[in-house]
Structures are given as structure tokens and as C-alpha cells.
PDB file of N, CA and C in Angstrom:
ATOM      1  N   UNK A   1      81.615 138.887 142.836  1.00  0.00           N
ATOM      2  CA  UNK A   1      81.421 140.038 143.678  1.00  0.00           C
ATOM      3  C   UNK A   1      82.535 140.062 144.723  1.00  0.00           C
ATOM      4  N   UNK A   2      82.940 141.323 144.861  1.00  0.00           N
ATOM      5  CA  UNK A   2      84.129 141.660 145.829  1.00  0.00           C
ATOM      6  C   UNK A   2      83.387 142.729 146.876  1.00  0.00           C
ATOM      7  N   UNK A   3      84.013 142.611 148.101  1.00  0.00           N
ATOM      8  CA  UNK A   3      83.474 143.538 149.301  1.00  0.00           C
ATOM      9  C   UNK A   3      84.863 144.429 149.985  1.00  0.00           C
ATOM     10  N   UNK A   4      84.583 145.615 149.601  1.00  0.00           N
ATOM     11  CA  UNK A   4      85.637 146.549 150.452  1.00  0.00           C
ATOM     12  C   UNK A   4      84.552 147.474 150.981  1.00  0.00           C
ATOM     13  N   UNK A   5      84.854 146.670 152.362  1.00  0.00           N
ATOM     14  CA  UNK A   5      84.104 147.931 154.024  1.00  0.00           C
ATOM     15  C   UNK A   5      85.216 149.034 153.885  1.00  0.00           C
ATOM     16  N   UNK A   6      83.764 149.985 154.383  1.00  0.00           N
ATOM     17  CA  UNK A   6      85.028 151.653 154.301  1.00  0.00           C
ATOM     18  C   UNK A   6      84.230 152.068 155.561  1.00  0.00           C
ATOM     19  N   UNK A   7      84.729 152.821 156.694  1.00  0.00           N
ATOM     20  CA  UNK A   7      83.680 153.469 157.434  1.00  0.00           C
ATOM     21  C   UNK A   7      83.903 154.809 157.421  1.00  0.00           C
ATOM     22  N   UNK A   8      84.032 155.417 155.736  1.00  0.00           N
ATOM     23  CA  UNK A   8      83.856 156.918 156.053  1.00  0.00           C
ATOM     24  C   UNK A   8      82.722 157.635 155.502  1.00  0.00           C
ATOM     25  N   UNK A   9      81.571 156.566 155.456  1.00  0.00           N
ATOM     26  CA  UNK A   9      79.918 156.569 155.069  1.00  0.00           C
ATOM     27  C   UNK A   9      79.001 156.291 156.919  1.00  0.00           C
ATOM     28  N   UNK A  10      79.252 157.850 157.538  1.00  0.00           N
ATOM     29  CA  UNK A  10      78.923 157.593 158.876  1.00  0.00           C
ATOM     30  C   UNK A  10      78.948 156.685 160.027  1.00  0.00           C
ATOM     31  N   UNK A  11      80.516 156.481 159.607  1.00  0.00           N
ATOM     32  CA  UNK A  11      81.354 155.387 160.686  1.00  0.00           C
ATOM     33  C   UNK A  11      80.358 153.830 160.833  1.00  0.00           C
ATOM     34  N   UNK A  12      79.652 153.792 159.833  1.00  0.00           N
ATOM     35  CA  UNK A  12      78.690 152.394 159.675  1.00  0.00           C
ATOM     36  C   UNK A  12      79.808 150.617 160.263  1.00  0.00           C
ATOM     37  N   UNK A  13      80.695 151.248 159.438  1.00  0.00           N
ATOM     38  CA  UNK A  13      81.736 149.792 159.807  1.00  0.00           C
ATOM     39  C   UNK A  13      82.915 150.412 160.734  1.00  0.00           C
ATOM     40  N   UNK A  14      82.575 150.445 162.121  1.00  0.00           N
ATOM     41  CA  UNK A  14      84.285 150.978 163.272  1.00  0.00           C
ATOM     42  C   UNK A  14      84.579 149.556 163.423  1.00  0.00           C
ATOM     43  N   UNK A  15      84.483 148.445 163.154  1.00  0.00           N
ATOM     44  CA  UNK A  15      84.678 147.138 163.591  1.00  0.00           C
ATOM     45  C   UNK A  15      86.147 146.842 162.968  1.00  0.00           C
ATOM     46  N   UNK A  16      86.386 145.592 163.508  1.00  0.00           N
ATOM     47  CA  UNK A  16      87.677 145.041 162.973  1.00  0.00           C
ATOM     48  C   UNK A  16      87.270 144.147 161.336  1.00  0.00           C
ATOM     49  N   UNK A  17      88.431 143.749 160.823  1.00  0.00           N
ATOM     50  CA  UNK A  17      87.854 142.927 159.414  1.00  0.00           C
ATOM     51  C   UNK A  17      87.054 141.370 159.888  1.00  0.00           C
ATOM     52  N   UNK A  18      87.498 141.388 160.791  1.00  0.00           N
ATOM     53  CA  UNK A  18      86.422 139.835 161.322  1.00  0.00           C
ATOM     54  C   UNK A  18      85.709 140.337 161.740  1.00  0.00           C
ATOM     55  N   UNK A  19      85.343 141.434 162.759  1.00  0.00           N
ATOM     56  CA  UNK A  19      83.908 141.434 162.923  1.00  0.00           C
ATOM     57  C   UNK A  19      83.093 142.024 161.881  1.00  0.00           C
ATOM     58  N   UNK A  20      83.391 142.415 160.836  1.00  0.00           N
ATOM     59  CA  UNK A  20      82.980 143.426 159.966  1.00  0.00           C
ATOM     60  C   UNK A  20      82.333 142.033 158.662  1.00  0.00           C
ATOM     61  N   UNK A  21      83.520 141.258 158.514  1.00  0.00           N
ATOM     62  CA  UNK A  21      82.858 139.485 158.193  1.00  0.00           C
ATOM     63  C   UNK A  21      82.071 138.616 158.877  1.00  0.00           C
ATOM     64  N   UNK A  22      82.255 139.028 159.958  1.00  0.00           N
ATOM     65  CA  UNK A  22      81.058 137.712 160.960  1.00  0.00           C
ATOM     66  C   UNK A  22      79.627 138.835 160.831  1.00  0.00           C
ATOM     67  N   UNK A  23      79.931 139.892 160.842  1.00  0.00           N
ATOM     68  CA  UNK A  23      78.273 140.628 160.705  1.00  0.00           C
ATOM     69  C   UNK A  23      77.430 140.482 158.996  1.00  0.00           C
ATOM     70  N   UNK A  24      78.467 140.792 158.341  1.00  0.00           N
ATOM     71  CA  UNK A  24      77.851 140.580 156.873  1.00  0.00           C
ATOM     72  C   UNK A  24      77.671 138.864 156.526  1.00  0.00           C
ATOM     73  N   UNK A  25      78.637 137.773 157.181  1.00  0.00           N
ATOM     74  CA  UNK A  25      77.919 136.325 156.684  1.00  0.00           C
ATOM     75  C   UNK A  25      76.795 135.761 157.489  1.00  0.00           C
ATOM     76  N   UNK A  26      76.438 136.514 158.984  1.00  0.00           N
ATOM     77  CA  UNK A  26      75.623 136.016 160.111  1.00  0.00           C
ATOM     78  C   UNK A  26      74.508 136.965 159.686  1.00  0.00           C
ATOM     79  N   UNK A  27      73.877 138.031 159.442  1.00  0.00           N
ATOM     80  CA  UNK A  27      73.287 139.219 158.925  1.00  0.00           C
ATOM     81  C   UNK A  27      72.554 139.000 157.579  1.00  0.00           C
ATOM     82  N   UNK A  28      73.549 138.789 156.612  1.00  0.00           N
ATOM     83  CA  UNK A  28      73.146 139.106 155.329  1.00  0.00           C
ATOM     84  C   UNK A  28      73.644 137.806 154.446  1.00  0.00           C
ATOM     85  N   UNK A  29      74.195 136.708 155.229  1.00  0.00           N
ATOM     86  CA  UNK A  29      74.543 135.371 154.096  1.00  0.00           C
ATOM     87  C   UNK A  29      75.821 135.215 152.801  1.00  0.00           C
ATOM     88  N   UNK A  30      76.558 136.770 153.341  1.00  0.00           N
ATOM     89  CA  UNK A  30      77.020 137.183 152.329  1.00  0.00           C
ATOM     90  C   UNK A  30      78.620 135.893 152.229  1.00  0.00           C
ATOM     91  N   UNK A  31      78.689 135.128 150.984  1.00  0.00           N
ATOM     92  CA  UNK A  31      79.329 134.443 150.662  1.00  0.00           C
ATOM     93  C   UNK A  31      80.678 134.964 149.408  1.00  0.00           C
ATOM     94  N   UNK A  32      81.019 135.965 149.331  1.00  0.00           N
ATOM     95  CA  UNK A  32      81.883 136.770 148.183  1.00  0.00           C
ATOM     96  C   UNK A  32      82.843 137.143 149.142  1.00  0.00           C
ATOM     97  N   UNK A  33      84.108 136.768 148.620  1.00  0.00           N
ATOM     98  CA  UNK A  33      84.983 137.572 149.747  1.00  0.00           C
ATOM     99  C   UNK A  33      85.518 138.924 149.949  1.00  0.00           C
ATOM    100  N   UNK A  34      85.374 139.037 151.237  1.00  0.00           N
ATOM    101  CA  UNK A  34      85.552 140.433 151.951  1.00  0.00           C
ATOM    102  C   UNK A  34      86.539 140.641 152.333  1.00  0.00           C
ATOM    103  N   UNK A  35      87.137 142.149 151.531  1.00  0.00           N
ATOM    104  CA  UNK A  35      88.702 142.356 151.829  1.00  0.00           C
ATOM    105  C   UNK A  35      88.944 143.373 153.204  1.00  0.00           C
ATOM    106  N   UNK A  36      89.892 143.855 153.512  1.00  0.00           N
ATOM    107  CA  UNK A  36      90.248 144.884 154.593  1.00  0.00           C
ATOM    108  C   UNK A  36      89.411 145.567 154.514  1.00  0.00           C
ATOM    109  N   UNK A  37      89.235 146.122 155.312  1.00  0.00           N
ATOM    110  CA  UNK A  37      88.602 148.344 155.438  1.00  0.00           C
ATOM    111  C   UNK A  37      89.553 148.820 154.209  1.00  0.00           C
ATOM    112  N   UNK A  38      89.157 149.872 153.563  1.00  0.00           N
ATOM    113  CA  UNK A  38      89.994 150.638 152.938  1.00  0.00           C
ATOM    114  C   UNK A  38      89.233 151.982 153.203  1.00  0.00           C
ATOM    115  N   UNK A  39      89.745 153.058 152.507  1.00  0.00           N
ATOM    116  CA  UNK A  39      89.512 154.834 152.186  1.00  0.00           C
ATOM    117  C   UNK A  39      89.217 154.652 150.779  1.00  0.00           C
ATOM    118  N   UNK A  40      87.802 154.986 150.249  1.00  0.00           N
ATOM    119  CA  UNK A  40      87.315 155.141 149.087  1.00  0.00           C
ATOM    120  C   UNK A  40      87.606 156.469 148.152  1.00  0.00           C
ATOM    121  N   UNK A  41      87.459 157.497 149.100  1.00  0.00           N
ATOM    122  CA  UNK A  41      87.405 158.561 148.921  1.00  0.00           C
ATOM    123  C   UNK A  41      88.641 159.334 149.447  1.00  0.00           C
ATOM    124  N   UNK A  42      88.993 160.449 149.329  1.00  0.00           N
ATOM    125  CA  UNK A  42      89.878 161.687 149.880  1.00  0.00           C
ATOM    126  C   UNK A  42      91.506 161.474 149.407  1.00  0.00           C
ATOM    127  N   UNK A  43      92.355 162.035 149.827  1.00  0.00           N
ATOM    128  CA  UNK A  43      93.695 162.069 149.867  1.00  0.00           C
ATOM    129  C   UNK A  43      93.938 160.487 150.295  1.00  0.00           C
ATOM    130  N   UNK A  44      93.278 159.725 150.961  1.00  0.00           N
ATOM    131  CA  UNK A  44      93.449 158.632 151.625  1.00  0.00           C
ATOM    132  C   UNK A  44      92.950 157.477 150.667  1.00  0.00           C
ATOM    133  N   UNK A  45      91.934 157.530 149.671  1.00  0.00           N
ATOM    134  CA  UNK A  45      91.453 156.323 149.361  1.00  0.00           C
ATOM    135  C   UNK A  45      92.438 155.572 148.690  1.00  0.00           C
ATOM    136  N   UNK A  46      92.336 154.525 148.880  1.00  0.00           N
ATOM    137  CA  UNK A  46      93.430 153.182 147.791  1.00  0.00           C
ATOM    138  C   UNK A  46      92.727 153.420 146.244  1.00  0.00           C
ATOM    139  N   UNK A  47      94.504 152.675 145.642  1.00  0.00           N
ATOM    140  CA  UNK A  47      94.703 152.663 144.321  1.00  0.00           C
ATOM    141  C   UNK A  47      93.402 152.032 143.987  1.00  0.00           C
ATOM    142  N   UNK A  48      93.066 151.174 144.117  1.00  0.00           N
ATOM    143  CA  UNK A  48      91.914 150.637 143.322  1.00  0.00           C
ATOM    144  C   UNK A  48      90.607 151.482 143.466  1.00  0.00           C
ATOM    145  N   UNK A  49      89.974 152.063 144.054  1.00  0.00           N
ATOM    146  CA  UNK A  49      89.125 153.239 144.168  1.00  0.00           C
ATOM    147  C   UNK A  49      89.169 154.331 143.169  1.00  0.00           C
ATOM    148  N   UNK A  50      90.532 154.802 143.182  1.00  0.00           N
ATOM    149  CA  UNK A  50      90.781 155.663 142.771  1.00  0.00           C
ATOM    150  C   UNK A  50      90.714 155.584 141.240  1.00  0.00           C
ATOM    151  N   UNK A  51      90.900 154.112 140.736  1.00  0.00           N
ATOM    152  CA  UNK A  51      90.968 154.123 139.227  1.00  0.00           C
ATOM    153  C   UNK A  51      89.664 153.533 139.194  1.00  0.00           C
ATOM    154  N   UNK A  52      88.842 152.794 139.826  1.00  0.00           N
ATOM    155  CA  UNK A  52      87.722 152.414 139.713  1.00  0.00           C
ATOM    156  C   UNK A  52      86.682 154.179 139.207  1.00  0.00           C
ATOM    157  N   UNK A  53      86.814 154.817 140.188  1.00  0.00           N
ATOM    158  CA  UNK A  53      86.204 155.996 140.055  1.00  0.00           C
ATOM    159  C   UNK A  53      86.662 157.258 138.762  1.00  0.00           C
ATOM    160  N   UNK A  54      87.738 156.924 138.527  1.00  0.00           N
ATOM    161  CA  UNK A  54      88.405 157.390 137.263  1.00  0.00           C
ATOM    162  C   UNK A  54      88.061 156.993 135.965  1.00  0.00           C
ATOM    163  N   UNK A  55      87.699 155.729 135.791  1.00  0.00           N
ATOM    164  CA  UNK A  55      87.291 154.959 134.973  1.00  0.00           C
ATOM    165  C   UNK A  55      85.608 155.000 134.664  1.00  0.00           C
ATOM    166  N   UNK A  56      84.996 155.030 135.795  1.00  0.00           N
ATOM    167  CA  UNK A  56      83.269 155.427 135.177  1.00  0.00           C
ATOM    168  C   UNK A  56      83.326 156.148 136.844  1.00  0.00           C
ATOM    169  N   UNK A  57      83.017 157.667 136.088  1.00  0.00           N
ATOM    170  CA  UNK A  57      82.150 158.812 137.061  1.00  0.00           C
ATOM    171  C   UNK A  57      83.168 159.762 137.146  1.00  0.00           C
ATOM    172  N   UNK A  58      84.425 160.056 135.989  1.00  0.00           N
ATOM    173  CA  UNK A  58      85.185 161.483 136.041  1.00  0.00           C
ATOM    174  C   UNK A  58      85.749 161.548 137.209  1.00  0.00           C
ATOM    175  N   UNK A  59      86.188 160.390 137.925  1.00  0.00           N
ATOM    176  CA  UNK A  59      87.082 160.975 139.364  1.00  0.00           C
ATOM    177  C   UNK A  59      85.683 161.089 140.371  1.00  0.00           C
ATOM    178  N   UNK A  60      84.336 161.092 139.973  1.00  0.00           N
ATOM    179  CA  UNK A  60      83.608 161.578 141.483  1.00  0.00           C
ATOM    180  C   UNK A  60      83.803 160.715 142.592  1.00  0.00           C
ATOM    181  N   UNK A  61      83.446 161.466 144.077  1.00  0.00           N
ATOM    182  CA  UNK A  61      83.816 160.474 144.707  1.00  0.00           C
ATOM    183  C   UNK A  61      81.939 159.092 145.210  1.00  0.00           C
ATOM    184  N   UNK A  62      82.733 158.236 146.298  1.00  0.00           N
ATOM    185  CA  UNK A  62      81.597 157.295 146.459  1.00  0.00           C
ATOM    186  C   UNK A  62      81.120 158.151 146.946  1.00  0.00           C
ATOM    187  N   UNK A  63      79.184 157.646 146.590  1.00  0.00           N
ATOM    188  CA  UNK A  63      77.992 158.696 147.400  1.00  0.00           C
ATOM    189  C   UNK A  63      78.214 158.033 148.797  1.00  0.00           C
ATOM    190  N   UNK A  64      78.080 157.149 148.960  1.00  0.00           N
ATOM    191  CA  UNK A  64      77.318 155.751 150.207  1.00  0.00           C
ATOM    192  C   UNK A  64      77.969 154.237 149.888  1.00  0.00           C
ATOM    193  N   UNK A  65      77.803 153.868 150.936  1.00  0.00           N
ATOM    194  CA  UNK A  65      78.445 152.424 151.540  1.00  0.00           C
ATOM    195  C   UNK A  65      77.569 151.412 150.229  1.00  0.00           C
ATOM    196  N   UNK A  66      78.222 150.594 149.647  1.00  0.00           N
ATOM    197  CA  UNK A  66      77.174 149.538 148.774  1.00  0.00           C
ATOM    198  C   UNK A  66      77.165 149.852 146.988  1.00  0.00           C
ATOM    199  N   UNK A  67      77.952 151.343 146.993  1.00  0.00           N
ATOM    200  CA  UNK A  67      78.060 151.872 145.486  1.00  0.00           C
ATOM    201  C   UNK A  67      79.103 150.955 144.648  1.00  0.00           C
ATOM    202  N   UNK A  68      78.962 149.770 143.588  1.00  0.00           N
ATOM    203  CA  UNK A  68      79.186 149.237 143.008  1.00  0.00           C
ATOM    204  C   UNK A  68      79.881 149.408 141.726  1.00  0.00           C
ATOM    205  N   UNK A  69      81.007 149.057 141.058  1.00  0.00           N
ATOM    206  CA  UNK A  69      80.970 148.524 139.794  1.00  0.00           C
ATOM    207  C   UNK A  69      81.091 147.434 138.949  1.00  0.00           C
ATOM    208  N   UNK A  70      80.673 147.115 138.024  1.00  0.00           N
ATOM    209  CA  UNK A  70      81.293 146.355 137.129  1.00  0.00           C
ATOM    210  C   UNK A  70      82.346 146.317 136.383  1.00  0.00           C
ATOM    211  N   UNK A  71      82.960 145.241 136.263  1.00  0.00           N
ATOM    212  CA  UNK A  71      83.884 145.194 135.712  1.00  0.00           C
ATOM    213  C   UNK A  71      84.014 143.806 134.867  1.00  0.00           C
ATOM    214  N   UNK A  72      84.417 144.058 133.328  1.00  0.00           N
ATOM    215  CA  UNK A  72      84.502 142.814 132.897  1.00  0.00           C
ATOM    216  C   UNK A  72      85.775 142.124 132.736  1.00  0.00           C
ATOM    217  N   UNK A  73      85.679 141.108 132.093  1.00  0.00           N
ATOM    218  CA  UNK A  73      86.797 140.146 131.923  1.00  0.00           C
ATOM    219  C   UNK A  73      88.318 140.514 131.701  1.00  0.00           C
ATOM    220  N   UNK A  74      88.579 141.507 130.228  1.00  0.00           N
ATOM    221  CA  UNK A  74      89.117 142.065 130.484  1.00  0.00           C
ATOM    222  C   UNK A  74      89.945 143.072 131.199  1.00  0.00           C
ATOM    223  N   UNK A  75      89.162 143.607 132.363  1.00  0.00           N
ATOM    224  CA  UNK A  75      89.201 144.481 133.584  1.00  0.00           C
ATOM    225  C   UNK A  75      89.088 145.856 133.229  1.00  0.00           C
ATOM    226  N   UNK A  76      87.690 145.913 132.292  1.00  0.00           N
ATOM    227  CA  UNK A  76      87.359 147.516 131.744  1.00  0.00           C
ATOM    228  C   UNK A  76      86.371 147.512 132.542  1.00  0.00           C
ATOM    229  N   UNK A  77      86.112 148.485 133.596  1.00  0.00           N
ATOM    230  CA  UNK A  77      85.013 149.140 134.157  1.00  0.00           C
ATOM    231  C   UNK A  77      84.238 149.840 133.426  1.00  0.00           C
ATOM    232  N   UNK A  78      83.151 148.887 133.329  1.00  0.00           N
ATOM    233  CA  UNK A  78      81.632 148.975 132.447  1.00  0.00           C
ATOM    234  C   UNK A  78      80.954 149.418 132.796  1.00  0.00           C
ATOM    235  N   UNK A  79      80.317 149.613 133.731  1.00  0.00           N
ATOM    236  CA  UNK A  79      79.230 150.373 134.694  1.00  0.00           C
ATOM    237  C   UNK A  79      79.944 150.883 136.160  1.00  0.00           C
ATOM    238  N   UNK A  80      78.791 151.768 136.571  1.00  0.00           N
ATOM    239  CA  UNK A  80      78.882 151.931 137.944  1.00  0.00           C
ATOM    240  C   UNK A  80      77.278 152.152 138.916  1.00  0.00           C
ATOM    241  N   UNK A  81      77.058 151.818 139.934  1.00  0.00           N
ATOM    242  CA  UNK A  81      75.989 151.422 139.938  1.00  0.00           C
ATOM    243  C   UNK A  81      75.821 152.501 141.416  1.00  0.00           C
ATOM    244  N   UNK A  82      74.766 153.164 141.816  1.00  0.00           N
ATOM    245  CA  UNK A  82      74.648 153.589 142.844  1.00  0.00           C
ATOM    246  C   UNK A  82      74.199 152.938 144.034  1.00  0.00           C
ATOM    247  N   UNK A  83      74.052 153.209 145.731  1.00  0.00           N
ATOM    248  CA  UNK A  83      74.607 152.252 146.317  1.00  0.00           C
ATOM    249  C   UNK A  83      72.914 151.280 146.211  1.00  0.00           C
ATOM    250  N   UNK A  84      72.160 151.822 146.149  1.00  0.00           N
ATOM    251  CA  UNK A  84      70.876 151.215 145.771  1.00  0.00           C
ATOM    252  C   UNK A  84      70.391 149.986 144.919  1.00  0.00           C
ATOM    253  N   UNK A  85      71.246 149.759 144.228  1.00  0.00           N
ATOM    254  CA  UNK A  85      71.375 149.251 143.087  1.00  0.00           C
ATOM    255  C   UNK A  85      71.487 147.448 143.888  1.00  0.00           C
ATOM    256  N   UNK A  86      70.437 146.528 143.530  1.00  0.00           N
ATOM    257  CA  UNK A  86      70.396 145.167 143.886  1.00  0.00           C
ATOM    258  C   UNK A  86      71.909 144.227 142.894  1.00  0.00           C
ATOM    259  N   UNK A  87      72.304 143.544 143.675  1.00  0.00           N
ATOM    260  CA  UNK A  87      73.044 142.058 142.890  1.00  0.00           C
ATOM    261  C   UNK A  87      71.527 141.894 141.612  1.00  0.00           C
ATOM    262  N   UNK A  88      70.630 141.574 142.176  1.00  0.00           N
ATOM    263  CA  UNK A  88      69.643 141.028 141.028  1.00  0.00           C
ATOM    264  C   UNK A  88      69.517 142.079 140.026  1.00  0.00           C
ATOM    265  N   UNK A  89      70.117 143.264 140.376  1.00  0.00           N
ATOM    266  CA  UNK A  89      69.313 144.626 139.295  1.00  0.00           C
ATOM    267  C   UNK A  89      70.899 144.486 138.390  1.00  0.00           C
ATOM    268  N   UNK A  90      71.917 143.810 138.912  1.00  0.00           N
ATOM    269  CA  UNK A  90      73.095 144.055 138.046  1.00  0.00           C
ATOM    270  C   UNK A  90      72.703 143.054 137.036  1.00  0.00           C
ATOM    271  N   UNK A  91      72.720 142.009 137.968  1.00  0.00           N
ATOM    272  CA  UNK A  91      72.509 140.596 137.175  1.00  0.00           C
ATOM    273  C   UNK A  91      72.050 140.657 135.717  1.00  0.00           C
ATOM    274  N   UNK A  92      71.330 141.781 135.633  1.00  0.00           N
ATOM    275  CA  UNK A  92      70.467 141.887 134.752  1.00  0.00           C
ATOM    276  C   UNK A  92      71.229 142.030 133.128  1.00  0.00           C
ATOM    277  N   UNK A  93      72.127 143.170 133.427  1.00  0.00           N
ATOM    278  CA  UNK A  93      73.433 143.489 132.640  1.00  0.00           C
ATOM    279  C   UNK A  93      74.736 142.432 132.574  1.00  0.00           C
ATOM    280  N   UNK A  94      74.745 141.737 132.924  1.00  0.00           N
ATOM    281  CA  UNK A  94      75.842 140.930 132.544  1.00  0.00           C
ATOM    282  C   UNK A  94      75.992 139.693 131.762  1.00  0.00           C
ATOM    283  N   UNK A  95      74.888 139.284 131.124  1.00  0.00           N
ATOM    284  CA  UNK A  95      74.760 138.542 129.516  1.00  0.00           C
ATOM    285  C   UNK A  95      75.500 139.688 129.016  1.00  0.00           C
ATOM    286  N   UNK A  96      75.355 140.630 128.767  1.00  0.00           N
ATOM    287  CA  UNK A  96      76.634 141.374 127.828  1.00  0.00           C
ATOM    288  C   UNK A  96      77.890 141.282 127.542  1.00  0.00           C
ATOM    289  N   UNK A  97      78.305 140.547 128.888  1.00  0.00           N
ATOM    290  CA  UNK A  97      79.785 140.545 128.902  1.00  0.00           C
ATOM    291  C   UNK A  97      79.937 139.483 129.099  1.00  0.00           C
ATOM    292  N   UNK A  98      79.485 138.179 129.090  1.00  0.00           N
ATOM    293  CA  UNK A  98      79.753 136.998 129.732  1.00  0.00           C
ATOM    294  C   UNK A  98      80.396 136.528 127.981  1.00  0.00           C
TER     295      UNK A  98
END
């Protein structure tokens, strides 16, 4: 699991990338590493967004903060998961690709 904070899902993350890491490992335990802020969405979002979302969902953009994909070994984006969607509810799907 990879973490890219965006705060253009109602300015949720205005923090810096350390505080934005000290809230998600003190908060939520979260042990996966967490990259910069990026732009998911618009004229602005980064390359990897952009083909992530190209690849499963026709270009749509992210609904909400937490919207996920998979990706396997090869680096084919297999799913995409809405932001609802648990680590345990993925878990579920990935004997497929292992």
C-alpha cells in the first residue's frame, strides 16, 4: 500500500508532508509509506493519477480522499476501489494476483 495526501477533497490535508505523516502514524497506525501532497484531479493532477485513472474509470476523476487502486505485479491496474472500500475488503481480491 502506497499513500498520496491530496487536499483538494475539502482542504482535509492543508498540513505539511510531516505533519500530514505524524497524523496518519499517531491517528491511524498507518505503517505504508506516505509520499508528498500531490493534485489527483484537474489540469494539475500528477502523471501517476492521471494514468492510474485512465487505466480503470475512462479518465474519471477521484470522488474523495481514500479512493484506491490496485495494481499488480506487472503494473496493470486491476481494480479501482471507491474511497469506502476497507484494506480488508481489498484483501479479499488479491489471491488473484499473488
Amino acid at each position: 500500500m502506497l499513500a498520496f495526501p491530496c487536499n483538494q477533497f475539502g482542504a482535509q490535508e492543508p498540513g505539511t508532508d510531516a505533519e500530514i505523516l505524524e497524523f496518519a502514524t499517531s491517528k491511524y497506525d498507518a505503517t505504508f509509506p506516505m509520499f508528498s501532497k500531490v493534485e489527483v484531479n484537474g489540469a494539475g493532477a500528477c502523471e501517476l493519477y492521471t494514468w492510474l485513472k485512465s487505466e480503470q474509470g475512462d479518465g474519471a476523476d477521484i470522488t474523495w480522499n481514500f479512493e484506491k487502486f490496485l495494481v499488480d505485479r506487472s503494473g496493470n491496474v486491476v481494480k479501482r476501489y471507491p474511497p469506502q472500500t476497507t484494506p480488508e475488503q481489498i484483501a479479499e481480491d488479491l489471491p488473484a494476483f499473488l
